[in-house]
Protein backbone atom coordinates (compact mmCIF):
# COMPACT_ATOMS: atom_id res chain seq x y z
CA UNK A 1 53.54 -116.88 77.96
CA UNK A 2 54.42 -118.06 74.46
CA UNK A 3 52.69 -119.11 71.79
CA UNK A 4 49.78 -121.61 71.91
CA UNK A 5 48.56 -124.34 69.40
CA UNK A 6 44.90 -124.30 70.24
CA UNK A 7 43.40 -122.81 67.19
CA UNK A 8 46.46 -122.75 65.08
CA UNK A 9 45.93 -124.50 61.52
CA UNK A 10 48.97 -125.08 59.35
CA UNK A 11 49.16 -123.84 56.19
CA UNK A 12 47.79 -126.27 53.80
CA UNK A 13 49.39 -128.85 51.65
CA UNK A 14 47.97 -129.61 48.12
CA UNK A 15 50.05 -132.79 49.06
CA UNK A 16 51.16 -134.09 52.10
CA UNK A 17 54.58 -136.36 52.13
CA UNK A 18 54.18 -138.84 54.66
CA UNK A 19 57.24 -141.11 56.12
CA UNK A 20 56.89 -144.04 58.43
CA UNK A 21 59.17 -144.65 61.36
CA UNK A 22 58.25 -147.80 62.36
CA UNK A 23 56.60 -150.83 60.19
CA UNK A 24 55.28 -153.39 62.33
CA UNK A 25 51.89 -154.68 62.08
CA UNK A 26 50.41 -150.84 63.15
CA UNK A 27 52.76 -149.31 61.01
CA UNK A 28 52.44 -151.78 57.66
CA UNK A 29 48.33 -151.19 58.18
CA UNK A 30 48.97 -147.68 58.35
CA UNK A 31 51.13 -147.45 55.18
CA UNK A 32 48.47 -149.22 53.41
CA UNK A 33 45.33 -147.60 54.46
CA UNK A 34 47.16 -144.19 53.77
CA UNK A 35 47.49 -145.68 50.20
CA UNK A 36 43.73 -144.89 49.83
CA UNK A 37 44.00 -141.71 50.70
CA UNK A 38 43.96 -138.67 47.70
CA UNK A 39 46.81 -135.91 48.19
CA UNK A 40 49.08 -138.25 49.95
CA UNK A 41 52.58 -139.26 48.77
CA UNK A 42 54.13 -141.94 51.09
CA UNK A 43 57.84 -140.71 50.79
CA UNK A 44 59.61 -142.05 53.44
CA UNK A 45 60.03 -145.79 55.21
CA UNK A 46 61.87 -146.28 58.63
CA UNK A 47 62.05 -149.42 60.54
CA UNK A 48 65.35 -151.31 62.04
CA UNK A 49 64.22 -154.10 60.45
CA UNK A 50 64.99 -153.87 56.52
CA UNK A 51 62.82 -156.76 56.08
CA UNK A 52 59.59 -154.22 57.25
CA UNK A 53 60.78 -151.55 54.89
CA UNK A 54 60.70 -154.28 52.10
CA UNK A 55 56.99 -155.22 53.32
CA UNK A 56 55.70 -151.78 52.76
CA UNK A 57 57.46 -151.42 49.92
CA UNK A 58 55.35 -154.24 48.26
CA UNK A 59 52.25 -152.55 49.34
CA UNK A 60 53.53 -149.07 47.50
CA UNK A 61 54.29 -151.52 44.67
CA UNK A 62 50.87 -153.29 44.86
CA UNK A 63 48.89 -150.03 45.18
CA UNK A 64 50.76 -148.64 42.00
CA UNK A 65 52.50 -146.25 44.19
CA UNK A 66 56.79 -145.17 43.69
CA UNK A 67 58.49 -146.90 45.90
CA UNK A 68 59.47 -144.72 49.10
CA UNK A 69 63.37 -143.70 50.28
CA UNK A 70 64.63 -146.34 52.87
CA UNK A 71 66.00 -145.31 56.52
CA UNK A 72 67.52 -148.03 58.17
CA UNK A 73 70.37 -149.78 59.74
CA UNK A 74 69.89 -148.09 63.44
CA UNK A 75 67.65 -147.24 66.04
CA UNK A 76 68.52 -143.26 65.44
CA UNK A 77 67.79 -143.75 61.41
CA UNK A 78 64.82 -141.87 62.16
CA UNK A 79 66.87 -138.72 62.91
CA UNK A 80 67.91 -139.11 59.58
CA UNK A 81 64.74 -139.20 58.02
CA UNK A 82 63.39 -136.57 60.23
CA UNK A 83 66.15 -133.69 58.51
CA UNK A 84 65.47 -135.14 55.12
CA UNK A 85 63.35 -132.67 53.97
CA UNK A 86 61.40 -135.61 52.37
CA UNK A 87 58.37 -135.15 54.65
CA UNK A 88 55.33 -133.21 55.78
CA UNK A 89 54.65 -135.69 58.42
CA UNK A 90 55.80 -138.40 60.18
CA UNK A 91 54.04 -140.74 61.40
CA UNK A 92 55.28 -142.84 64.18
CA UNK A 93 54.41 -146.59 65.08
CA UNK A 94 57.20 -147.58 66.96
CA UNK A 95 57.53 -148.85 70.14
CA UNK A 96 56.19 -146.78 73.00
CA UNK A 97 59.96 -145.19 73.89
CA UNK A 98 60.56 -144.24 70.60
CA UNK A 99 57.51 -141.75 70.26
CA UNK A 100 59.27 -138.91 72.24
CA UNK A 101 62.33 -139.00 70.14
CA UNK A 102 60.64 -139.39 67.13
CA UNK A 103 57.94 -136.97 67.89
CA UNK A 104 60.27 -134.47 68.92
CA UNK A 105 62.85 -134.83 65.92
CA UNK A 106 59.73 -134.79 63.26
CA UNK A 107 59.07 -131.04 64.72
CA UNK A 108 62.61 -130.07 64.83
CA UNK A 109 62.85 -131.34 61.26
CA UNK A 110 59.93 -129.13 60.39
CA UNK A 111 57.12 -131.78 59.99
CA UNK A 112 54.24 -132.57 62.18
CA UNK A 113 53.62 -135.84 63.89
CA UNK A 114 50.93 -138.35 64.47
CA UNK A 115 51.55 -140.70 67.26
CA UNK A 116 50.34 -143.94 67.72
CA UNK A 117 48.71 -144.36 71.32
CA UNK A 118 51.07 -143.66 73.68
CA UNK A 119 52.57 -140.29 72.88
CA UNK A 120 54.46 -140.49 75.73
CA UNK A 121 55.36 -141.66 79.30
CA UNK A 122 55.84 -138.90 81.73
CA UNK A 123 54.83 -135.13 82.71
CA UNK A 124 58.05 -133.59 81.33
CA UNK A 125 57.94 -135.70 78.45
CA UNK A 126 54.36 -134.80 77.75
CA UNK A 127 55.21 -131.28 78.10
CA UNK A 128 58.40 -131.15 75.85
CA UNK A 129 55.41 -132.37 72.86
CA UNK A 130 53.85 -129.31 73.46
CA UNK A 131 56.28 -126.94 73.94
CA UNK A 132 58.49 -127.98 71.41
CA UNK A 133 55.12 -128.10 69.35
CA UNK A 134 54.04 -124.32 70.39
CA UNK A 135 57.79 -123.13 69.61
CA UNK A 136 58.02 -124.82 65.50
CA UNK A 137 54.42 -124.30 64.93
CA UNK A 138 54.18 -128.18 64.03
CA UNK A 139 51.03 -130.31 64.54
CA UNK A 140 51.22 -133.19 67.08
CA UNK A 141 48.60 -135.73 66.73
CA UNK A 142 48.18 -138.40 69.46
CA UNK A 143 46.32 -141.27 66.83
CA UNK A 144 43.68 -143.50 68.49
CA UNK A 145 41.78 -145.94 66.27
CA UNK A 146 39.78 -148.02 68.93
CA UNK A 147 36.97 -144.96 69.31
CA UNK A 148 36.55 -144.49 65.77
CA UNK A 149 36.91 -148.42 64.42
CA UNK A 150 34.01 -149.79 62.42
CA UNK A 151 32.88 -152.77 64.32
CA UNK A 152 33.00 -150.73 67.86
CA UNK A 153 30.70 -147.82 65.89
CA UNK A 154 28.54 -150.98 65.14
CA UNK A 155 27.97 -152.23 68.37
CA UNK A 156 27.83 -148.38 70.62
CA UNK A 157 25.29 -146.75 67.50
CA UNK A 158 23.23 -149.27 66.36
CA UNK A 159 20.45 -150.78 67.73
């Protein structure tokens, strides 16, 4: 039996670089609530769709924020970004098929992931998160905002 993640904390990061592989309407309202956030630099954009990239580079721009380095121009830019060495994490909002390639490169790259709901697909690809998680040590974070969102809190805690 190899290693196992449960229990395993990362060594910490004064500041985590964050890149985005896909900017649609999860991924632009990602990039800007993780403008808020202290101790995060958002490094990285990725999107087929240079017109996304430009949309998230206004809200670097708006939040006061250096604009981020671009990956674009094909559905594998993402490897790219992934063996950059410009990110901590990568954070992936892409369509569903995409979050087991990007997933997977982001750890082979030597960042963690976070995963927009679904992670992935299948049993084998489930598995080749984790073991390919276990084996580079490298935090994989399956993101769901529907338990946690404000007006849901609302109407489940208060009276």
């Amino acid at each position: 039996m190899g290693f196992n993640m449960c229990g395993y904390a990362a060594p910490k990061l004064d500041v985590v670089r964050v890149g985005f592989v896909g900017i649609g309407d999860r991924g632009s309202a990602a990039v800007k609530r993780m403008t808020y956030i202290d101790g995060v630099e958002i490094t990285a954009l990725c999107d087929i769709r240079q017109g996304a990239i430009d949309g998230a580079q206004n809200i670097l721009n708006e939040a006061n924020l250096p604009k981020a380095a671009e990956f674009t121009g094909s559905d594998l830019s993402f490897k790219t970004l992934c063996t950059s060495g410009l990110v901590d994490l990568v954070y992936v909002a892409t369509p569903w098929e995409f979050h087991v390639p990007v997933g997977l490169a982001a750890m082979e790259g030597g960042s963690h992931t976070a995963l927009e709901v679904s992670a992935a697909k299948t049993m084998d690809e489930c598995w080749d998160m984790v073991e390919t998680s276990e084996r580079t040590k490298k935090h994989c974070v399956i993101l769901e905002n529907v338990c946690y969102d404000f007006l849901l809190i609302n109407v489940v805690l208060l009276p």
